[in-house]
PDB file of N, CA and C in Angstrom:
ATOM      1  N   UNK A   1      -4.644 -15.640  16.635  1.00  0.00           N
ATOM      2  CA  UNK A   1      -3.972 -14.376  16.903  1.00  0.00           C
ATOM      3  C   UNK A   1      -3.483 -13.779  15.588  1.00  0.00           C
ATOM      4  N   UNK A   2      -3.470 -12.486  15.389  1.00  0.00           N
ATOM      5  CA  UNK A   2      -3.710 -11.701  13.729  1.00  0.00           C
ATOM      6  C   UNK A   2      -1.501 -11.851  14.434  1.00  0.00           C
ATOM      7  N   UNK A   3      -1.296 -11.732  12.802  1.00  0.00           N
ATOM      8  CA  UNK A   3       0.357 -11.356  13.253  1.00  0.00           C
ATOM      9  C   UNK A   3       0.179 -10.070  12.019  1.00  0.00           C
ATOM     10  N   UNK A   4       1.313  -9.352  12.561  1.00  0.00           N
ATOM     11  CA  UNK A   4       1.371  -7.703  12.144  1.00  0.00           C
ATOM     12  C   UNK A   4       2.230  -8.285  11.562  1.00  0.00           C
ATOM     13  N   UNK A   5       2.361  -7.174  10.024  1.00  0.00           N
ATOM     14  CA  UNK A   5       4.106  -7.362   9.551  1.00  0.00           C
ATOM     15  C   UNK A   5       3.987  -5.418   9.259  1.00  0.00           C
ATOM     16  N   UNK A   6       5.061  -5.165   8.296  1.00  0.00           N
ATOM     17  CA  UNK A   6       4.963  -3.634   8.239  1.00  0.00           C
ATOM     18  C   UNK A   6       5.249  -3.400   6.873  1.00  0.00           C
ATOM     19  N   UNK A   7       5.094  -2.596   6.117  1.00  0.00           N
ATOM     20  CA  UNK A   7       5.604  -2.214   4.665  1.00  0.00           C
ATOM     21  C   UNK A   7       5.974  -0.934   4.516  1.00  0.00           C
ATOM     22  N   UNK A   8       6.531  -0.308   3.429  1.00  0.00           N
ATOM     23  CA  UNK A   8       6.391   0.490   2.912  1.00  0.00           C
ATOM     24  C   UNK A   8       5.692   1.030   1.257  1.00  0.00           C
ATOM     25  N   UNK A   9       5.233   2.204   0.930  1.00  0.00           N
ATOM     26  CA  UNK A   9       4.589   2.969  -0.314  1.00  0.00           C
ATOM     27  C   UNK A   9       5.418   3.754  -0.532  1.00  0.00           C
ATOM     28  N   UNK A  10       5.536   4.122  -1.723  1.00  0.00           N
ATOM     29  CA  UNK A  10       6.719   5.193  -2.337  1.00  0.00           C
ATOM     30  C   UNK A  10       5.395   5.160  -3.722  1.00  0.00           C
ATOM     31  N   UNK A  11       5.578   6.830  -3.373  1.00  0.00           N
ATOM     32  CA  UNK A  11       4.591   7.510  -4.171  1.00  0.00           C
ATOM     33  C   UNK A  11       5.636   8.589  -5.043  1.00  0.00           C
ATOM     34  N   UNK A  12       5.648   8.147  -6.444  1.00  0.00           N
ATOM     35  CA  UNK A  12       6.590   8.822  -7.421  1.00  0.00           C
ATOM     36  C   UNK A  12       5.859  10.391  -7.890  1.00  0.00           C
ATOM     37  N   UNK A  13       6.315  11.401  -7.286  1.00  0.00           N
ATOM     38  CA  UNK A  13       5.697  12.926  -7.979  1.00  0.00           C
ATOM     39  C   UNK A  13       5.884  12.935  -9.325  1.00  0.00           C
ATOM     40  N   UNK A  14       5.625  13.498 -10.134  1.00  0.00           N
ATOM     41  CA  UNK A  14       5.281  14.372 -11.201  1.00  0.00           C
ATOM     42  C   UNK A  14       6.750  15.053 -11.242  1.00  0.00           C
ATOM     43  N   UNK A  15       7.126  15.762 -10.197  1.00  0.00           N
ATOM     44  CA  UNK A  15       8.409  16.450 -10.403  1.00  0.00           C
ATOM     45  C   UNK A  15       9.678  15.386  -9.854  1.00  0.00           C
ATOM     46  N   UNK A  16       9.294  14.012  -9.594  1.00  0.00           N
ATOM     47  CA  UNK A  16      10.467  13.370  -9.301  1.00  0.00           C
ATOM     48  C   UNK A  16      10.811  13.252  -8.053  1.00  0.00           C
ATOM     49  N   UNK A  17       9.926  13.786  -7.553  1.00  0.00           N
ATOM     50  CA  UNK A  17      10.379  13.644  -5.408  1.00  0.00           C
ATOM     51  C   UNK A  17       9.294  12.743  -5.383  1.00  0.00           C
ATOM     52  N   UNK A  18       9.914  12.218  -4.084  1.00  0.00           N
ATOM     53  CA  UNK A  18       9.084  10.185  -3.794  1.00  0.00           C
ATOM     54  C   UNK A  18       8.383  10.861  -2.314  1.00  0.00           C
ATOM     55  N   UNK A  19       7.473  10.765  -2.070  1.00  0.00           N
ATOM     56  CA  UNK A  19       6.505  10.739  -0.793  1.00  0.00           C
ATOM     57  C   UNK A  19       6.613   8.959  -0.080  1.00  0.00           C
ATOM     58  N   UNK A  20       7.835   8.724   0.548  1.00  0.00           N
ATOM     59  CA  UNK A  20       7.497   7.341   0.814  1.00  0.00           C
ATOM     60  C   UNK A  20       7.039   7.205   2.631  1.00  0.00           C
ATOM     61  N   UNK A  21       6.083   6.443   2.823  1.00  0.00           N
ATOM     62  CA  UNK A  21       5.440   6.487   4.120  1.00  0.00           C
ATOM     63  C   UNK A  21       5.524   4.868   4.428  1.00  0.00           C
ATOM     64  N   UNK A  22       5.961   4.651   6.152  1.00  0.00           N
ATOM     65  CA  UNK A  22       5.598   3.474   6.134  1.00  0.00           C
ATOM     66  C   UNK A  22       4.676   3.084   6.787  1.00  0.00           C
ATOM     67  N   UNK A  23       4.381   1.387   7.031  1.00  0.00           N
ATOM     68  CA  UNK A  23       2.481   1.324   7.367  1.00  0.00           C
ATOM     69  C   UNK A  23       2.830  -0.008   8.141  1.00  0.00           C
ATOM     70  N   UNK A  24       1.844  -0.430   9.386  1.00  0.00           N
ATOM     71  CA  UNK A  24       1.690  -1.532  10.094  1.00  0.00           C
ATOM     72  C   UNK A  24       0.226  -1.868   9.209  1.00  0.00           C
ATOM     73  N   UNK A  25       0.252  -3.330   9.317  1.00  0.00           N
ATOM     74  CA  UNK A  25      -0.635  -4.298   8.954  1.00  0.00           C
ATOM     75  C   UNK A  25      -1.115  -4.862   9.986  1.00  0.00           C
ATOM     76  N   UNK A  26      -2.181  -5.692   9.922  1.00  0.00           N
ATOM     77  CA  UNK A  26      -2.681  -7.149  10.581  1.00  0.00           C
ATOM     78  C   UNK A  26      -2.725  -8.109   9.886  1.00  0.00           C
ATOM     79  N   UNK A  27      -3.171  -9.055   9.963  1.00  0.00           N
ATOM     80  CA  UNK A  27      -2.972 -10.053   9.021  1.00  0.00           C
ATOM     81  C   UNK A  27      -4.883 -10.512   9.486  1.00  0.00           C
ATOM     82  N   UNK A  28      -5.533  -9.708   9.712  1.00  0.00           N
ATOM     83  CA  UNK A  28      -6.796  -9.488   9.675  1.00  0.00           C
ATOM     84  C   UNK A  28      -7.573  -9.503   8.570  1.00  0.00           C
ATOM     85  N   UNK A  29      -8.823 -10.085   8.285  1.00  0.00           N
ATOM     86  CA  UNK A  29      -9.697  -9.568   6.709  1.00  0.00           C
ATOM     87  C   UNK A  29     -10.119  -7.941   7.236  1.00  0.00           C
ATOM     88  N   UNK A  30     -10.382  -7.263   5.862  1.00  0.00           N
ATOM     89  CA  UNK A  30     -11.054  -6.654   5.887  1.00  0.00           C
ATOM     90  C   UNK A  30     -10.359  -5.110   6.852  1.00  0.00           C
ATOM     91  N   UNK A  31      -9.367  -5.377   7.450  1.00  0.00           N
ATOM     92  CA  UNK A  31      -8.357  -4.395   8.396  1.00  0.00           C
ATOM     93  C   UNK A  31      -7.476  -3.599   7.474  1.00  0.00           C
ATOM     94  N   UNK A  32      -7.121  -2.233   7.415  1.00  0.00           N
ATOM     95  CA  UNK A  32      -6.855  -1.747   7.001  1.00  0.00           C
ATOM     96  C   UNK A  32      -5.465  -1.109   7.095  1.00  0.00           C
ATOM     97  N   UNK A  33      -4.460  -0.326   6.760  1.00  0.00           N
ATOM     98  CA  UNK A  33      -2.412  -0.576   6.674  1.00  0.00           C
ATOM     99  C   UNK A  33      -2.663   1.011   7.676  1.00  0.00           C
ATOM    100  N   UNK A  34      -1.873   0.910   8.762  1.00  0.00           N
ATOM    101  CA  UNK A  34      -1.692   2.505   9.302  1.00  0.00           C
ATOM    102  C   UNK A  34      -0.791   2.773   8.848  1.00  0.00           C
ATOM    103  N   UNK A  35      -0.757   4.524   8.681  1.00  0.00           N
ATOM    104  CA  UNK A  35       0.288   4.774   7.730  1.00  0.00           C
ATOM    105  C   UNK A  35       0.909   5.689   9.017  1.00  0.00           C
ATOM    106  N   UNK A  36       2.165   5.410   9.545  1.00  0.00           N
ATOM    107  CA  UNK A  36       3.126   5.887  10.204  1.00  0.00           C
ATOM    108  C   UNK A  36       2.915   7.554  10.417  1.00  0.00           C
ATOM    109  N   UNK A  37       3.290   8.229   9.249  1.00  0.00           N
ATOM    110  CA  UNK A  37       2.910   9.718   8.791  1.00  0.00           C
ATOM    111  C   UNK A  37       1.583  10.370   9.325  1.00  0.00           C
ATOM    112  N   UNK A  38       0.538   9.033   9.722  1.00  0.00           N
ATOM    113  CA  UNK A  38      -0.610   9.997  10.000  1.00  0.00           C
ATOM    114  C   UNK A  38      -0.826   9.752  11.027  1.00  0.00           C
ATOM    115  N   UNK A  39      -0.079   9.249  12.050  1.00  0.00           N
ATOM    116  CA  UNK A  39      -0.692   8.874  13.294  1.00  0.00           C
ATOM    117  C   UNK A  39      -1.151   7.966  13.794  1.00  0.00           C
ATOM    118  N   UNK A  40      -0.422   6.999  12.371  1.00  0.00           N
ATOM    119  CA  UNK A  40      -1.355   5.371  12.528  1.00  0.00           C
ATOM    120  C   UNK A  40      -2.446   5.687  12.587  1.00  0.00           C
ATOM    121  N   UNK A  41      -3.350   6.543  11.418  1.00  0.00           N
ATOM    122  CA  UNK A  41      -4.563   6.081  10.523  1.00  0.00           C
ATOM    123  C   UNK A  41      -4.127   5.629   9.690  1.00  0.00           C
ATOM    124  N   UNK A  42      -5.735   5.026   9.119  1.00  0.00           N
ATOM    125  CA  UNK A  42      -5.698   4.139   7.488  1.00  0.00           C
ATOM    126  C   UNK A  42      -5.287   5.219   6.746  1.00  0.00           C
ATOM    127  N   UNK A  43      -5.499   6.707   6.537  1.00  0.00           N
ATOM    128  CA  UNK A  43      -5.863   7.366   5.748  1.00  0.00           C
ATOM    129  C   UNK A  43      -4.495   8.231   5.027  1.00  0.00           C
ATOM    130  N   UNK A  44      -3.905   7.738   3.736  1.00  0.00           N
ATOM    131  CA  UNK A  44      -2.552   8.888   3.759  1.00  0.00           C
ATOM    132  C   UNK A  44      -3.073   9.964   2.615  1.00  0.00           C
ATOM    133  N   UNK A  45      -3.046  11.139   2.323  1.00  0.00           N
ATOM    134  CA  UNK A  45      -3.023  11.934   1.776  1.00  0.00           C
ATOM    135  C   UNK A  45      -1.811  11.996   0.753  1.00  0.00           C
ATOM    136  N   UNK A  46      -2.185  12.374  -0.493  1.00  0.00           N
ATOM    137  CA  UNK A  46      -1.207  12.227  -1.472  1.00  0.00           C
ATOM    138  C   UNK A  46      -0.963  13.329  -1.235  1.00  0.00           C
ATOM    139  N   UNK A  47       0.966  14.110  -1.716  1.00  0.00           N
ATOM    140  CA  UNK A  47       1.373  15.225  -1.467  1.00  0.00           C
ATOM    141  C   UNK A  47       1.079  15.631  -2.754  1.00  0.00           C
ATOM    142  N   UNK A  48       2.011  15.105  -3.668  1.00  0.00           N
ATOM    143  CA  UNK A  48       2.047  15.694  -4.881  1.00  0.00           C
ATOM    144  C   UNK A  48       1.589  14.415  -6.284  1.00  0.00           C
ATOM    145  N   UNK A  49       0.747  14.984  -7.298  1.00  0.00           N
ATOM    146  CA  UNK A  49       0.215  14.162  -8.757  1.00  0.00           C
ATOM    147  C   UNK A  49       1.408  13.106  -9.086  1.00  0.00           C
ATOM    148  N   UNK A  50       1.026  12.554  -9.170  1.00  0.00           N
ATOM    149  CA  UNK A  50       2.041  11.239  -9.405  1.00  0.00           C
ATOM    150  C   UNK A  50       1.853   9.704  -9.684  1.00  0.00           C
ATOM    151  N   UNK A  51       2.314   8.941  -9.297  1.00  0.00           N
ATOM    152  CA  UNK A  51       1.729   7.370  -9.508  1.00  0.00           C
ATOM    153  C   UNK A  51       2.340   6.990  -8.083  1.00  0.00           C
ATOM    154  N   UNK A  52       1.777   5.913  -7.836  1.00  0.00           N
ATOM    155  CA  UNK A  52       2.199   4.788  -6.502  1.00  0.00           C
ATOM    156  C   UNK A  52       3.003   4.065  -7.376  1.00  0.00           C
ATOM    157  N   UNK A  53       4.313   4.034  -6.883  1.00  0.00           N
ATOM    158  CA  UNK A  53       5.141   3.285  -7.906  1.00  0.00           C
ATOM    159  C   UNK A  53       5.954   1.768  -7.463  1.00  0.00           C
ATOM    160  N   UNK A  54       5.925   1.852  -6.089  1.00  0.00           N
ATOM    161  CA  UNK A  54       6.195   0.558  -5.520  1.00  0.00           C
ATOM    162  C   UNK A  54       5.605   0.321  -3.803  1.00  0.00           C
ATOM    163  N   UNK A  55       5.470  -0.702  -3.523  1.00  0.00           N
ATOM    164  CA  UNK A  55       4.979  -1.051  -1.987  1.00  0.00           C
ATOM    165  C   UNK A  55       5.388  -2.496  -2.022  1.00  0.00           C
ATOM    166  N   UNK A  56       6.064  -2.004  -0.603  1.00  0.00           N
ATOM    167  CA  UNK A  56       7.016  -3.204  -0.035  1.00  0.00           C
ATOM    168  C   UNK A  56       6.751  -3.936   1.053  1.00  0.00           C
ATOM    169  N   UNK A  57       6.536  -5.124   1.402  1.00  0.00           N
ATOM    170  CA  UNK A  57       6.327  -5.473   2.625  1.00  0.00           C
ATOM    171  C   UNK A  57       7.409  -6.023   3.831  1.00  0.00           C
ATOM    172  N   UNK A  58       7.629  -6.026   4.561  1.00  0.00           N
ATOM    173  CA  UNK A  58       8.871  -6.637   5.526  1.00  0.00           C
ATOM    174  C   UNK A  58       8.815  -8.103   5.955  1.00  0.00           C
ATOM    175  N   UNK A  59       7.965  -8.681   5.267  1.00  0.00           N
ATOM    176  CA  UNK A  59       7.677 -10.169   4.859  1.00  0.00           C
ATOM    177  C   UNK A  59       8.162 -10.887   3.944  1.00  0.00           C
ATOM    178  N   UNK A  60       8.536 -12.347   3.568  1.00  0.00           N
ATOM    179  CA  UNK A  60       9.149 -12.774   2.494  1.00  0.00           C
ATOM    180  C   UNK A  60       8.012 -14.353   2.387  1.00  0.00           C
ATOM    181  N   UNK A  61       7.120 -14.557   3.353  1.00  0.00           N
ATOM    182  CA  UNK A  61       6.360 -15.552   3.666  1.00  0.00           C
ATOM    183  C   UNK A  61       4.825 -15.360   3.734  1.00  0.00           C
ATOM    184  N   UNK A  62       3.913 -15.904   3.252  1.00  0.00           N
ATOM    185  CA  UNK A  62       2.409 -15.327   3.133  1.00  0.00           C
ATOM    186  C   UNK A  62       2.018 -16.073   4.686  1.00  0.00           C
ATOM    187  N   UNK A  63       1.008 -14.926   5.426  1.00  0.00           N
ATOM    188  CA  UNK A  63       0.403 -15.271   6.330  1.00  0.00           C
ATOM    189  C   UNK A  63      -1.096 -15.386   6.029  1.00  0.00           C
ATOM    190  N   UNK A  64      -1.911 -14.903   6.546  1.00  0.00           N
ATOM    191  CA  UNK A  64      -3.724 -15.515   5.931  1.00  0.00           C
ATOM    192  C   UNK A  64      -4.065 -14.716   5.392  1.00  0.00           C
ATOM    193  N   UNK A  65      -2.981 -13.246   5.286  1.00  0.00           N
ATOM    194  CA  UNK A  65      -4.091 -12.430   3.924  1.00  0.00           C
ATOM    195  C   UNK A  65      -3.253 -12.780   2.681  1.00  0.00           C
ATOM    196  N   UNK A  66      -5.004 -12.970   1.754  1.00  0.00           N
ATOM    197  CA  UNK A  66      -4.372 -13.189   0.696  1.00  0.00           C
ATOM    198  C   UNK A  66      -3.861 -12.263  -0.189  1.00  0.00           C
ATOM    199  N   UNK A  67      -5.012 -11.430  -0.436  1.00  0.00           N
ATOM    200  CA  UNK A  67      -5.198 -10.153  -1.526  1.00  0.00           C
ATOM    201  C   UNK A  67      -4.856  -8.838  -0.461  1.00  0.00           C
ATOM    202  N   UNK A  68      -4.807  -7.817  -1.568  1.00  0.00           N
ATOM    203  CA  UNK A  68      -4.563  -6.480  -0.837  1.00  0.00           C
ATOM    204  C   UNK A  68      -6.072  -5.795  -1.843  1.00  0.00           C
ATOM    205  N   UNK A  69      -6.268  -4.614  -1.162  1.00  0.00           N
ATOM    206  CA  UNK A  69      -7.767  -3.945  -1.941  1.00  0.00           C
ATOM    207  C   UNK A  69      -6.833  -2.118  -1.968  1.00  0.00           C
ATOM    208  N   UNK A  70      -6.915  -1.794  -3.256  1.00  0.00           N
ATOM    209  CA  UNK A  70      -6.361  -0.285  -3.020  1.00  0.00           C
ATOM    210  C   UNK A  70      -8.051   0.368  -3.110  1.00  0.00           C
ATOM    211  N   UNK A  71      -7.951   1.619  -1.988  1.00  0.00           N
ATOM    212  CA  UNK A  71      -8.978   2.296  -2.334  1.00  0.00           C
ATOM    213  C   UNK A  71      -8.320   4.061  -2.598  1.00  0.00           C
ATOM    214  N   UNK A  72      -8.847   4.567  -3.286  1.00  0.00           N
ATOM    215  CA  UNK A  72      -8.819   5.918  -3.262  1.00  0.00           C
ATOM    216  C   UNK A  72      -9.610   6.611  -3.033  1.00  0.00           C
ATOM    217  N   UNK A  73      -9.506   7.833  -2.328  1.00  0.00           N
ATOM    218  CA  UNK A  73     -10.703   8.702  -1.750  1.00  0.00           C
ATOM    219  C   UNK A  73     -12.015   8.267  -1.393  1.00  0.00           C
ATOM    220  N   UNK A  74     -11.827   6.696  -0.910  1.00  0.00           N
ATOM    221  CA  UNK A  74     -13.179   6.157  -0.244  1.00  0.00           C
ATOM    222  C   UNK A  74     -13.821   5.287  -1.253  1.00  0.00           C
ATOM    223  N   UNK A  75     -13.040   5.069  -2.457  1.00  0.00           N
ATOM    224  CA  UNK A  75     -14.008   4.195  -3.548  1.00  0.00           C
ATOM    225  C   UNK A  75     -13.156   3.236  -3.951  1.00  0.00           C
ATOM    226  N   UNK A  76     -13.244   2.082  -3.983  1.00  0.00           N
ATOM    227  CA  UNK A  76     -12.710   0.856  -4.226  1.00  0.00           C
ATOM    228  C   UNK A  76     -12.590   0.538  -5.652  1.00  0.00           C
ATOM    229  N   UNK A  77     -11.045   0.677  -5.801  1.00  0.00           N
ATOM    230  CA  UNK A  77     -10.935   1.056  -7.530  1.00  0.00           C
ATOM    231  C   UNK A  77     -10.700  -0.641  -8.234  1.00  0.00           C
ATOM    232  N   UNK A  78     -10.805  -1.604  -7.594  1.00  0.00           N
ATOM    233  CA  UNK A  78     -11.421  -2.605  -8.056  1.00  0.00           C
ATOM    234  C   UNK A  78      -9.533  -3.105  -7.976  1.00  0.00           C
ATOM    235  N   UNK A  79      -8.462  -2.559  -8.245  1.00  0.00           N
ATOM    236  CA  UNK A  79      -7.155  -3.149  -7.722  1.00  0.00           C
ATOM    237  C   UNK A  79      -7.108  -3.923  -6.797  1.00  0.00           C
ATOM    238  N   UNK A  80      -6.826  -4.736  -7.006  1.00  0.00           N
ATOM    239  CA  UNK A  80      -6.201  -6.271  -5.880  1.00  0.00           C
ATOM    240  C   UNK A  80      -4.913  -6.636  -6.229  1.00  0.00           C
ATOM    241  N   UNK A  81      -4.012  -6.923  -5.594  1.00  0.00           N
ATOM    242  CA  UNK A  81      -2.628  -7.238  -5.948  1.00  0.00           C
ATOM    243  C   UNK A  81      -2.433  -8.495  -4.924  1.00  0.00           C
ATOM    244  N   UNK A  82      -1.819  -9.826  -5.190  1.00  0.00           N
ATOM    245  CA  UNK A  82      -1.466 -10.286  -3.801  1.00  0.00           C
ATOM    246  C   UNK A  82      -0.587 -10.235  -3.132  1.00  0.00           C
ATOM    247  N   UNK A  83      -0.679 -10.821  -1.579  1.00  0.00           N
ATOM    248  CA  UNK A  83       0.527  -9.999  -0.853  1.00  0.00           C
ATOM    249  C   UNK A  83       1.991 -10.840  -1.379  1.00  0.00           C
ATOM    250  N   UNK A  84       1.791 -11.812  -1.763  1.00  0.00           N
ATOM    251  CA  UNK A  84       3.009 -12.269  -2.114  1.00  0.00           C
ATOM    252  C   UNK A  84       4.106 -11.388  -3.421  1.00  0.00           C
ATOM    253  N   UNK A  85       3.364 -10.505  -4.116  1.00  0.00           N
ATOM    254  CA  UNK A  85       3.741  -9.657  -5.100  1.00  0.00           C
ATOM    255  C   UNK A  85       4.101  -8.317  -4.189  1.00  0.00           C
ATOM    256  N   UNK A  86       4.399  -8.444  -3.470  1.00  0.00           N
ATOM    257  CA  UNK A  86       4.981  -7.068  -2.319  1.00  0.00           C
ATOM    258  C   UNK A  86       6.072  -7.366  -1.755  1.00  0.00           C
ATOM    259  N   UNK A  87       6.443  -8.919  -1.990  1.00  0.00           N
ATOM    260  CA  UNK A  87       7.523  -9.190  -0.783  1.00  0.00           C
ATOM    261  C   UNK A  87       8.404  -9.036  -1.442  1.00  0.00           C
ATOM    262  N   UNK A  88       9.625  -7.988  -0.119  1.00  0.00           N
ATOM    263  CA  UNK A  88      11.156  -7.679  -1.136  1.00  0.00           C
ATOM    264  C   UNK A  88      12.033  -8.545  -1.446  1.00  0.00           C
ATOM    265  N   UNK A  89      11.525  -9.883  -1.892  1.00  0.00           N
ATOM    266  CA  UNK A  89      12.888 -11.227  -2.433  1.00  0.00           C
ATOM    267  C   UNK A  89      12.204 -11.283  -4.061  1.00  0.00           C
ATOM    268  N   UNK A  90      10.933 -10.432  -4.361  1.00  0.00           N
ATOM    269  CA  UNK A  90      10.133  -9.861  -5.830  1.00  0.00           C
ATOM    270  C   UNK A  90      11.069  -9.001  -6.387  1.00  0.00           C
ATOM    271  N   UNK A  91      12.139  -8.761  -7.440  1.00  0.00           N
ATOM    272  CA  UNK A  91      12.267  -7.747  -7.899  1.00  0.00           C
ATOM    273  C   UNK A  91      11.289  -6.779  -8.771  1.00  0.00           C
ATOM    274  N   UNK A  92      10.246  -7.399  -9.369  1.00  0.00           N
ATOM    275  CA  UNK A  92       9.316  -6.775 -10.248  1.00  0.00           C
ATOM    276  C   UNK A  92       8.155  -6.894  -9.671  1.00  0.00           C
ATOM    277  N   UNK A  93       7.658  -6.254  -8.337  1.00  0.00           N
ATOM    278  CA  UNK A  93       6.689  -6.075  -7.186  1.00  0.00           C
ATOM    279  C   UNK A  93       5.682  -5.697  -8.409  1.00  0.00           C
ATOM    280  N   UNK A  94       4.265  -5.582  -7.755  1.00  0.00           N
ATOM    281  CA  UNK A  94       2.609  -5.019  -8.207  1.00  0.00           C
ATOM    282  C   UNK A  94       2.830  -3.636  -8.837  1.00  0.00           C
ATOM    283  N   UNK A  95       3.500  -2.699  -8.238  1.00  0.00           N
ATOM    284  CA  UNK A  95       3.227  -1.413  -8.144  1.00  0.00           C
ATOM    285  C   UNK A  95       4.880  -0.861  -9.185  1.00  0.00           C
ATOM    286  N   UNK A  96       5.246  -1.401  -9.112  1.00  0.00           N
ATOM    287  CA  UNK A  96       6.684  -1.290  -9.996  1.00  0.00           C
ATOM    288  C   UNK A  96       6.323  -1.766 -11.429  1.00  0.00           C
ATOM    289  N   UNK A  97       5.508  -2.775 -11.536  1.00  0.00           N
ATOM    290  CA  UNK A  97       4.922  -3.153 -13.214  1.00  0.00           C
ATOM    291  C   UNK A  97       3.830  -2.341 -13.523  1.00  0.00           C
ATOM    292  N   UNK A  98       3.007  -2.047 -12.208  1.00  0.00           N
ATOM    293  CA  UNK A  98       1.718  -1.347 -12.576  1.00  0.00           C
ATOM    294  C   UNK A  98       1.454   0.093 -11.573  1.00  0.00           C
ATOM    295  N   UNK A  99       2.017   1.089 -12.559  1.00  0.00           N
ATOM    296  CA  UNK A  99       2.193   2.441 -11.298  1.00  0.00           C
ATOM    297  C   UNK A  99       0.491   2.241 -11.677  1.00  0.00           C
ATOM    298  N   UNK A 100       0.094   3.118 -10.177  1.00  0.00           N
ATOM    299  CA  UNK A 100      -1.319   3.944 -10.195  1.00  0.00           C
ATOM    300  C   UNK A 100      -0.736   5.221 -10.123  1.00  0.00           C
ATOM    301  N   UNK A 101      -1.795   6.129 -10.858  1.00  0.00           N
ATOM    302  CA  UNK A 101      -1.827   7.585 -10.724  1.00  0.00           C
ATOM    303  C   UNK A 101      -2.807   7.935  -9.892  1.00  0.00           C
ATOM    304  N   UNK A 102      -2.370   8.709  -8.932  1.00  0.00           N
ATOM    305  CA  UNK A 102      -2.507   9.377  -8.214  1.00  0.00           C
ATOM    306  C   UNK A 102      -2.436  10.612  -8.032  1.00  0.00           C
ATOM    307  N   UNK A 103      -3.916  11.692  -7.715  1.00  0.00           N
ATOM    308  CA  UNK A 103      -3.949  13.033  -7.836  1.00  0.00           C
ATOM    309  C   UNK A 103      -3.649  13.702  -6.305  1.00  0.00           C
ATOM    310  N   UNK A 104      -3.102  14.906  -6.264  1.00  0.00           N
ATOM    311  CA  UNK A 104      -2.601  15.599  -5.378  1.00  0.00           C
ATOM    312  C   UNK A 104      -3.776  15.497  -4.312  1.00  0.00           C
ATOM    313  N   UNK A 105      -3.871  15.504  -2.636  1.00  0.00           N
ATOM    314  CA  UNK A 105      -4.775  15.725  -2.035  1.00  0.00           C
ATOM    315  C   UNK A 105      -5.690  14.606  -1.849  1.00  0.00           C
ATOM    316  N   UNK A 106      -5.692  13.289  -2.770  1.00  0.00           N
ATOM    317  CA  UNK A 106      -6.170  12.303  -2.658  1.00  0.00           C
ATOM    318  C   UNK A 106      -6.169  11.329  -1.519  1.00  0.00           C
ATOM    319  N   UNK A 107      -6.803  10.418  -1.097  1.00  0.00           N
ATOM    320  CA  UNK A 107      -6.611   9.667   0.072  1.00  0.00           C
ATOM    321  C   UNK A 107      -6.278   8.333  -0.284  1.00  0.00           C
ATOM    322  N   UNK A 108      -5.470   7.637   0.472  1.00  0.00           N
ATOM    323  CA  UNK A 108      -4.785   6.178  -0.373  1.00  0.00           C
ATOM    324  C   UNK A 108      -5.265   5.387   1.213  1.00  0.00           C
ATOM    325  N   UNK A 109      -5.990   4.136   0.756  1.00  0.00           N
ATOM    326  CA  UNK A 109      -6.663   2.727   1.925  1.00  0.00           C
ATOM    327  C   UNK A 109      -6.041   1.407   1.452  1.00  0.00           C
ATOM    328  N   UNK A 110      -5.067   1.096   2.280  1.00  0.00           N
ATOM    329  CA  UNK A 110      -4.735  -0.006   1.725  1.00  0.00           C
ATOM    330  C   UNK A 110      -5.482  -1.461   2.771  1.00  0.00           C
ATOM    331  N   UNK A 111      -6.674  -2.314   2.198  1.00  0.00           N
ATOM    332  CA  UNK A 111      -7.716  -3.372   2.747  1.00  0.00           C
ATOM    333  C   UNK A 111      -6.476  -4.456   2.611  1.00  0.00           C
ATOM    334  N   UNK A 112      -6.699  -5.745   3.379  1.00  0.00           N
ATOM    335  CA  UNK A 112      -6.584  -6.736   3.613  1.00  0.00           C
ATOM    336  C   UNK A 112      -7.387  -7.410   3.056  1.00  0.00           C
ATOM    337  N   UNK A 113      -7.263  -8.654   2.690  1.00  0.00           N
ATOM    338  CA  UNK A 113      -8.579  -9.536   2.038  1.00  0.00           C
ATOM    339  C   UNK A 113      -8.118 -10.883   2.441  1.00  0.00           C
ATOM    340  N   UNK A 114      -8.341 -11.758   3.482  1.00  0.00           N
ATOM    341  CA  UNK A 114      -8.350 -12.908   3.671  1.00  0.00           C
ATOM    342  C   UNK A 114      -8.988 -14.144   3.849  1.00  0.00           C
TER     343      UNK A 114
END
């Protein structure tokens, strides 16, 4: 049986306003994060140019996924982070050491890899 946990993304603008959305998981391979904002699709739309500056999970314990896969606009930018680098007992999470930039209008996929 897959167990769900939930996270959040906080997407840092250009002008300093945070786009933060939150997302259900599976603990599925290959399954992809719904993002709250869209209706529970995979698919979030960036508002404004900026970086992904942190993502949090509501977990503190690894379940069977190992890796995470970021894709943007449908192309797999080769980022893997593991999920244990998301959990909030991390003060210096994946996305807090390593912003991605991110262009306005873009689409953000966050994969499972287990």
């Amino acid at each position: 049986m897959a167990t769900a946990f939930y996270g959040t993304i906080v997407i840092k603008g250009d002008s300093g306003r945070q786009q933060v959305d939150r997302f259900s998981h599976t603990d599925v391979s290959l399954a992809y994060a719904l993002f709250d904002s869209q209706g529970a699709t995979g698919l979030l739309p960036v508002k404004e140019s900026g970086v992904i500056s942190d993502l949090i999970l509501n977990i503190t314990a690894a379940g069977t996924t190992l890796t995470f896969k970021l894709i943007i606009d449908g192309v797999d930018t080769g980022i893997r982070w593991v999920q244990s680098a998301s959990f909030p007992t991390i003060n210096n999470r994946f996305f807090v050491s390593n912003p991605v930039r991110v262009r306005a209008g873009q689409t953000i996929q966050i994969q499972a890899i287990t």
